[in-house]
Protein backbone atom coordinates (compact mmCIF):
# COMPACT_ATOMS: atom_id res chain seq x y z
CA UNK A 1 10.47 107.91 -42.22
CA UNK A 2 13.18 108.66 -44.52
CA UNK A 3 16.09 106.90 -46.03
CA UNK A 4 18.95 107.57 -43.76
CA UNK A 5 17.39 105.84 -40.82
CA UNK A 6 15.48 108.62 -39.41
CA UNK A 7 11.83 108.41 -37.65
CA UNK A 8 9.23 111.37 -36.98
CA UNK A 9 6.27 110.47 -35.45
CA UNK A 10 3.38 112.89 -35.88
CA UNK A 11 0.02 113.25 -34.01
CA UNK A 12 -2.68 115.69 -35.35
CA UNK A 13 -0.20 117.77 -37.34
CA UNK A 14 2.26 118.17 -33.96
CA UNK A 15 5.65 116.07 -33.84
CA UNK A 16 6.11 114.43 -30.77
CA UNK A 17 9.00 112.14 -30.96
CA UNK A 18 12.27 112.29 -33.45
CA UNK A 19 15.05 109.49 -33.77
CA UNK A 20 17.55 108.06 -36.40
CA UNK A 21 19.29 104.94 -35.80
CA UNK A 22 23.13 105.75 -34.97
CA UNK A 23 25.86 104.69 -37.71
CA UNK A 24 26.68 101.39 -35.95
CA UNK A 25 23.46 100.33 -35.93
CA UNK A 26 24.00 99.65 -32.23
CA UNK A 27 20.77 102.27 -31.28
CA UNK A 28 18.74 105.02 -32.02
CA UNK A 29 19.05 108.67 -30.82
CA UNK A 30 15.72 110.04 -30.25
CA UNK A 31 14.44 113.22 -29.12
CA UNK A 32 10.89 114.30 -27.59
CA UNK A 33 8.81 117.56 -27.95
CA UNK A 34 6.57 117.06 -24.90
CA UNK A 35 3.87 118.04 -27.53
CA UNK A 36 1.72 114.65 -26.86
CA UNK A 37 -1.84 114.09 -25.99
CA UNK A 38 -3.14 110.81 -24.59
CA UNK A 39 -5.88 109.86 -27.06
CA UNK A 40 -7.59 108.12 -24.16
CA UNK A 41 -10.50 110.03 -22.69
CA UNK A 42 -9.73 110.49 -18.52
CA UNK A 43 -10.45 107.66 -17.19
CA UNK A 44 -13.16 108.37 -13.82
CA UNK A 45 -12.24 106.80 -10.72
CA UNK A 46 -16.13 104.91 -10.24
CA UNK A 47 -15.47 103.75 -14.04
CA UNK A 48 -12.27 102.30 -13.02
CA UNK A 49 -13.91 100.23 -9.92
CA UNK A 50 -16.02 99.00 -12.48
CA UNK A 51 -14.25 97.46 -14.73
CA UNK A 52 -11.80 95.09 -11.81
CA UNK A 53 -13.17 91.76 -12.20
CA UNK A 54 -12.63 88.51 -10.46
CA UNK A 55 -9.55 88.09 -11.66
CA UNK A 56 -5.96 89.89 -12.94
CA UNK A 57 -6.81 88.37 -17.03
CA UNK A 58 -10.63 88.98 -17.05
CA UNK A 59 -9.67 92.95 -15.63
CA UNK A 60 -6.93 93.41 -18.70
CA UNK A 61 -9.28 91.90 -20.99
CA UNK A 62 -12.12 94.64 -19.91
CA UNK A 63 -9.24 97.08 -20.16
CA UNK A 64 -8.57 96.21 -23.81
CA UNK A 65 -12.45 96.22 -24.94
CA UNK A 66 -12.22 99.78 -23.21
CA UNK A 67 -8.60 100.90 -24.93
CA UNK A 68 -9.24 99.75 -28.39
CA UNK A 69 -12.83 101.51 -28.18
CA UNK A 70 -11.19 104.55 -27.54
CA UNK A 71 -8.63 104.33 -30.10
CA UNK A 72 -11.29 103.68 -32.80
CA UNK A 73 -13.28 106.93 -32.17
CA UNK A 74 -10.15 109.35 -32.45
CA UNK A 75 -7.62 110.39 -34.49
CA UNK A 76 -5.20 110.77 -31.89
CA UNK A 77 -3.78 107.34 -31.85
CA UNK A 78 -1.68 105.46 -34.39
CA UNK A 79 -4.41 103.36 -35.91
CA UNK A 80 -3.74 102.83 -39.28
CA UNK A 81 -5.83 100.29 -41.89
CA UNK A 82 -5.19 97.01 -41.26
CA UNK A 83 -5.10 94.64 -38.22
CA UNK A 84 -4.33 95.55 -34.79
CA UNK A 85 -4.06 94.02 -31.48
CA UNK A 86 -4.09 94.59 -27.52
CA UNK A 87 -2.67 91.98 -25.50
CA UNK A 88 -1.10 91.77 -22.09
CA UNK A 89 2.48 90.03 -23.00
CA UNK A 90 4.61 93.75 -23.39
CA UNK A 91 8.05 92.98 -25.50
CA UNK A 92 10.44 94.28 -22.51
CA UNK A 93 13.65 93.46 -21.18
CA UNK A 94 14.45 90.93 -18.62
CA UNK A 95 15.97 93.01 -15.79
CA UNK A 96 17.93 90.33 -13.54
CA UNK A 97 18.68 90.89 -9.58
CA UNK A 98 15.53 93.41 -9.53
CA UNK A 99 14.73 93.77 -5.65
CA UNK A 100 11.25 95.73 -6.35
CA UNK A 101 9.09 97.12 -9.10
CA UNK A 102 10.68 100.36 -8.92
CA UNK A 103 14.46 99.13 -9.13
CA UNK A 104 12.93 96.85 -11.73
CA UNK A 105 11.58 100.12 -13.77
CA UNK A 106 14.41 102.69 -13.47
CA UNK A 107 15.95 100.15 -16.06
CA UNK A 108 13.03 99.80 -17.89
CA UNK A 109 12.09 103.51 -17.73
CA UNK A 110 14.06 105.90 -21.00
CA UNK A 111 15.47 108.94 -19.09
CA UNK A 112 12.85 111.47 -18.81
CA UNK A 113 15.02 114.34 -20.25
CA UNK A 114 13.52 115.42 -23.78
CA UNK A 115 16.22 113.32 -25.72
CA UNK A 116 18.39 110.39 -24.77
CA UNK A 117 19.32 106.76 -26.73
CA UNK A 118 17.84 103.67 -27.23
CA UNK A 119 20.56 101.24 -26.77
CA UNK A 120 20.03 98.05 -28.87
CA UNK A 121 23.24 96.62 -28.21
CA UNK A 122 24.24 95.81 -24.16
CA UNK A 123 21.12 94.09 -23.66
CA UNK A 124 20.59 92.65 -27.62
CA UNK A 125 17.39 94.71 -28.11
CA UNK A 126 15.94 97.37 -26.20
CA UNK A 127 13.04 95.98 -24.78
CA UNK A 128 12.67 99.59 -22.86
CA UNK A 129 9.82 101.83 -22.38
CA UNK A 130 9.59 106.07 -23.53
CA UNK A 131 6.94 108.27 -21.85
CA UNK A 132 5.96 110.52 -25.16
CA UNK A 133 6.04 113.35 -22.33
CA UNK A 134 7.41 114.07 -19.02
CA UNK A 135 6.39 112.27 -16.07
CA UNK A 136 4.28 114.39 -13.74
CA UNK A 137 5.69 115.72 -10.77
CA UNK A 138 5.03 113.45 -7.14
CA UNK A 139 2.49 116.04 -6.01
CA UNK A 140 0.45 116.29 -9.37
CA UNK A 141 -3.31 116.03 -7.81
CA UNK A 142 -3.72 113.52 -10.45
CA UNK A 143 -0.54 111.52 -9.14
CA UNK A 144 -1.95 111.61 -5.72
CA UNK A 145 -5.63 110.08 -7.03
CA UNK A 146 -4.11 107.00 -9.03
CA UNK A 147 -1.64 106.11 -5.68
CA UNK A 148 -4.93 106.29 -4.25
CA UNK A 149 -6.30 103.58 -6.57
CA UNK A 150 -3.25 101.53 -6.88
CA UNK A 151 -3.71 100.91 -2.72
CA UNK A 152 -6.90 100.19 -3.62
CA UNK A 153 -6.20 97.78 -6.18
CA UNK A 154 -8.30 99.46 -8.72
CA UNK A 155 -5.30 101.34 -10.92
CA UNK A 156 -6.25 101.05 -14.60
CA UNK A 157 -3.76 99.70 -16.46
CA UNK A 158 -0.77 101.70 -18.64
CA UNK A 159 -1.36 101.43 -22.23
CA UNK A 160 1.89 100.96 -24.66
CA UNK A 161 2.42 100.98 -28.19
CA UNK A 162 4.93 98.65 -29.58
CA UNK A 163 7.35 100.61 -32.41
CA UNK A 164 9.27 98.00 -33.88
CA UNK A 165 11.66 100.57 -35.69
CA UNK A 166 12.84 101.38 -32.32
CA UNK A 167 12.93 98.07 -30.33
CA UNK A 168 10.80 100.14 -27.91
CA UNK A 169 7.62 101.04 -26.28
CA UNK A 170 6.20 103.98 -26.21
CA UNK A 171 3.73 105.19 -23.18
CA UNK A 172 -0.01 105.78 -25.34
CA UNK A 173 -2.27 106.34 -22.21
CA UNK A 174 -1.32 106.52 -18.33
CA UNK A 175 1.76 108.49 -17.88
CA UNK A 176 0.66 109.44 -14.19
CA UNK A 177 -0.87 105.91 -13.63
CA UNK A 178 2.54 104.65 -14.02
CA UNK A 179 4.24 107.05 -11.94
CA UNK A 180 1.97 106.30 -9.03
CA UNK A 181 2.59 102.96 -9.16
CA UNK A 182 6.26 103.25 -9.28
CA UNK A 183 6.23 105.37 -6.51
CA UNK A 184 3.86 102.97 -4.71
CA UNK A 185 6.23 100.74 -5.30
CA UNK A 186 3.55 98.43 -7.77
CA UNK A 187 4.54 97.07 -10.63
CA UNK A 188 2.44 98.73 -13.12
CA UNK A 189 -1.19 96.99 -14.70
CA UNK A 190 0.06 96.99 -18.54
CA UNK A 191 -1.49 96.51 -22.09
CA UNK A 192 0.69 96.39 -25.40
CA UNK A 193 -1.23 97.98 -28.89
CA UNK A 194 0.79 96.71 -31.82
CA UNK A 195 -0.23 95.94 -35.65
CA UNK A 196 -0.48 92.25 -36.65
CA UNK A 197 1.27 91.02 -40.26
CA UNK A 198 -2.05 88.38 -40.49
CA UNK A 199 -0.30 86.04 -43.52
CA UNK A 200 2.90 86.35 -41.43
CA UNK A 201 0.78 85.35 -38.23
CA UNK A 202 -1.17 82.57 -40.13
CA UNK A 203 1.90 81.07 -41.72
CA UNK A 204 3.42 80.28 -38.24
CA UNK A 205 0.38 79.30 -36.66
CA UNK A 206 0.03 76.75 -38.95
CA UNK A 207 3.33 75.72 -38.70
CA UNK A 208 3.24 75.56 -34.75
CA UNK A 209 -0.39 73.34 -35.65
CA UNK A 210 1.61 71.11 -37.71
CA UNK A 211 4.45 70.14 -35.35
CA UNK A 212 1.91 69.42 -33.01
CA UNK A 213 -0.21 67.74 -34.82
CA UNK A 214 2.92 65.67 -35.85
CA UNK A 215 3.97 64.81 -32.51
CA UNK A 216 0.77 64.20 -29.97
CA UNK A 217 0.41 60.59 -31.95
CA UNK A 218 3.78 59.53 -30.87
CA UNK A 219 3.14 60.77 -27.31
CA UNK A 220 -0.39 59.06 -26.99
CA UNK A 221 1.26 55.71 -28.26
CA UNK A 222 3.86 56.30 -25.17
CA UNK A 223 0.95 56.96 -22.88
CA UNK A 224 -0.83 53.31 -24.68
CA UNK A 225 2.87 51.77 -23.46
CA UNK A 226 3.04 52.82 -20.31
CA UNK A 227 6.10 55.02 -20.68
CA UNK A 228 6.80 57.25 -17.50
CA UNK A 229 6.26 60.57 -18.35
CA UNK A 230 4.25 60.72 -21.37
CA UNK A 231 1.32 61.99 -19.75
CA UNK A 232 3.39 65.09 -18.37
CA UNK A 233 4.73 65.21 -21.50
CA UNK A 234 1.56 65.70 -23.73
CA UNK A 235 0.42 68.04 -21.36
CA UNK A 236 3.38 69.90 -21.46
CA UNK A 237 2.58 69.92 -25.70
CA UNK A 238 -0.98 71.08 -25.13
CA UNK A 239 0.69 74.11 -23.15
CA UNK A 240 3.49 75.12 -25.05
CA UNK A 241 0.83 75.10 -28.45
CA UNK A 242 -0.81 77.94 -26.42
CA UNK A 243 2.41 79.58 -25.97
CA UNK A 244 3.73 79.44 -29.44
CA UNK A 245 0.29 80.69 -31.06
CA UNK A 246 -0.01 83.80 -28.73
CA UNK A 247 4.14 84.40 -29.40
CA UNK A 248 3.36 84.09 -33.11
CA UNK A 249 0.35 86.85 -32.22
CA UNK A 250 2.82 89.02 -30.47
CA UNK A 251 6.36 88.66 -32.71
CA UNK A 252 4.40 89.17 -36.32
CA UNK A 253 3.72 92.85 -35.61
CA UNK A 254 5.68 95.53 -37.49
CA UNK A 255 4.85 99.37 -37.35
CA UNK A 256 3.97 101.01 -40.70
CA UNK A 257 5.80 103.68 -41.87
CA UNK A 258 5.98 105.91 -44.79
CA UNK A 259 8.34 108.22 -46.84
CA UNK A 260 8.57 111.53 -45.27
CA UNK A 261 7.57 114.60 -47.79
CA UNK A 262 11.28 116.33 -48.38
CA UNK A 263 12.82 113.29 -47.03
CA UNK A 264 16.03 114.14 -45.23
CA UNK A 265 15.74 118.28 -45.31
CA UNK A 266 12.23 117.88 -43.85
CA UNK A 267 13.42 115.71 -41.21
CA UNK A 268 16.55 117.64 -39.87
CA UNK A 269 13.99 121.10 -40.62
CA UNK A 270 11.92 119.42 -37.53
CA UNK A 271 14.90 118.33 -35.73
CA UNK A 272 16.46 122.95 -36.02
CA UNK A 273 12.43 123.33 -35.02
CA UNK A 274 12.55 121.28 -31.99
CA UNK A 275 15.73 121.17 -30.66
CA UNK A 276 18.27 123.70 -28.79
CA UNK A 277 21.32 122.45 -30.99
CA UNK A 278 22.90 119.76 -29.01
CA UNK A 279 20.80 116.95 -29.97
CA UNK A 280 21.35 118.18 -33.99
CA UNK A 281 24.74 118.32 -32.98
CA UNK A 282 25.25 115.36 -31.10
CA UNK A 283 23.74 113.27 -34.90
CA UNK A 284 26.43 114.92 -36.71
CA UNK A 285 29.01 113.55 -35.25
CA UNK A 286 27.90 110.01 -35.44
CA UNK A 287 25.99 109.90 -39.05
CA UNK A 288 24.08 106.90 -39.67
CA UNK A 289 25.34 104.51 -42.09
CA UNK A 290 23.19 102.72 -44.27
């Protein structure tokens, strides 16, 4: 990261995804080298019949135990010290009048052209999702074997990583997986990796433990009285306690970054590197403002 808004994201010495915020602040240009790895093993089809459990929860949750042991024997991934988390709730956009997954996901989906912009403005946020490399092509062998599982209700799930510098997801593990559910028209099994802010987390925890705390007396002398609708409405408290602790989980995660070596020179050195010259020239002309 350096000063004048602009992002390079680096695995194993390669860069694999540029960006700098534009100079409204409304978005982020980004661009993409198509130089990323997955840094999830291939996933066999027997060990993905395996791991499908009774239910859609206990499946993700066998998912996660499998993802984050991945992601701890490599140094592919973006682990970083400190605390991480996988969870199922994935921080993306509402997408209204939808008629099917795949109508849902081409406005989900980031074009799959090597650069393109993040718009944080239209929709107040992103909320969007950007493959780190092209989608395979619809008759990829390995395209052909995960439409096979998603019929068979068996497709393991994507696996995103939540950038908060970007207001976007990024696609860690299952690029095909997600194509062959799109194109079988599924929506896609999904798992979020983001870092956790702990104090952050804790403080609001405790905050959501205190309102409750405050308020289930008041309800349980309503219940005492006889009051219509005070048992709905303490169980309606017990619920949205739940709620607020996982959202605190979720919303206290921000992605570490750190001062890039050259700062701006070594940035737009990457950008001449990677680029043909329109996506260079494209940033000139709108220069982010700090």
């Amino acid at each position: 990261m350096t000063g004048r808004g602009q992002l390079l994201v680096v695995q194993d010495g390669e860069v694999v995804l540029l960006a700098q915020v534009c100079r409204f602040h409304t978005g982020a240009d980004y661009l993409r080298t198509n130089r990323f790895r997955s840094p999830v093993s291939p996933i066999r089809a027997a060990h993905a019949r395996d791991l499908v459990a009774g239910d859609t929860d206990s499946t993700l949750s066998r998912w996660a135990h499998h993802f984050a042991r991945e992601l701890a024997a490599t140094n592919l991934g973006p682990l970083q010290t400190g605390q991480w988390a996988i969870g199922r709730d994935a921080q993306l956009r509402a997408v209204s009048g939808a008629r099917s997954p795949a109508e849902r996901w081409g406005e989900l989906l980031l074009t799959d052209d090597p650069d393109g912009f993040i718009d944080w403005l239209v929709h107040n946020g992103s909320g969007q999702v950007l493959p780190l490399r092209r989608l395979s092509d619809v008759d990829d062998g390995r395209v052909k074997a995960y439409r096979k599982q998603a019929r068979e209700g068996c497709l393991p799930p994507i696996l995103l990583w939540w950038i908060s510098g970007l207001d976007c997801s990024v696609v860690l593990d299952g690029h095909d997986r997600l194509r062959a559910a799109l194109l079988e028209n599924q929506e896609p099994p999904m798992l979020t990796l983001q870092s956790v802010l702990v104090a952050r987390m804790q403080h609001e925890t405790n905050d959501h433990i205190a309102r409750y705390s405050a308020a289930v007396p008041q309800i349980d002398r309503q219940i005492r009285a006889g009051i219509p609708g005070a048992a709905e409405a303490l169980a309606a408290a017990h619920r949205g306690l739940g709620e607020r602790v996982q959202t605190a989980a979720i919303n206290c995660g921000r992605t570490s970054a750190w001062p890039l070596p050259g700062g701006d020179a070594s940035w737009w050195a990457a950008v001449r590197l990677h680029s043909s010259g329109e996506f260079a020239a494209t940033l000139r002309t709108q220069p982010y403002r700090p």
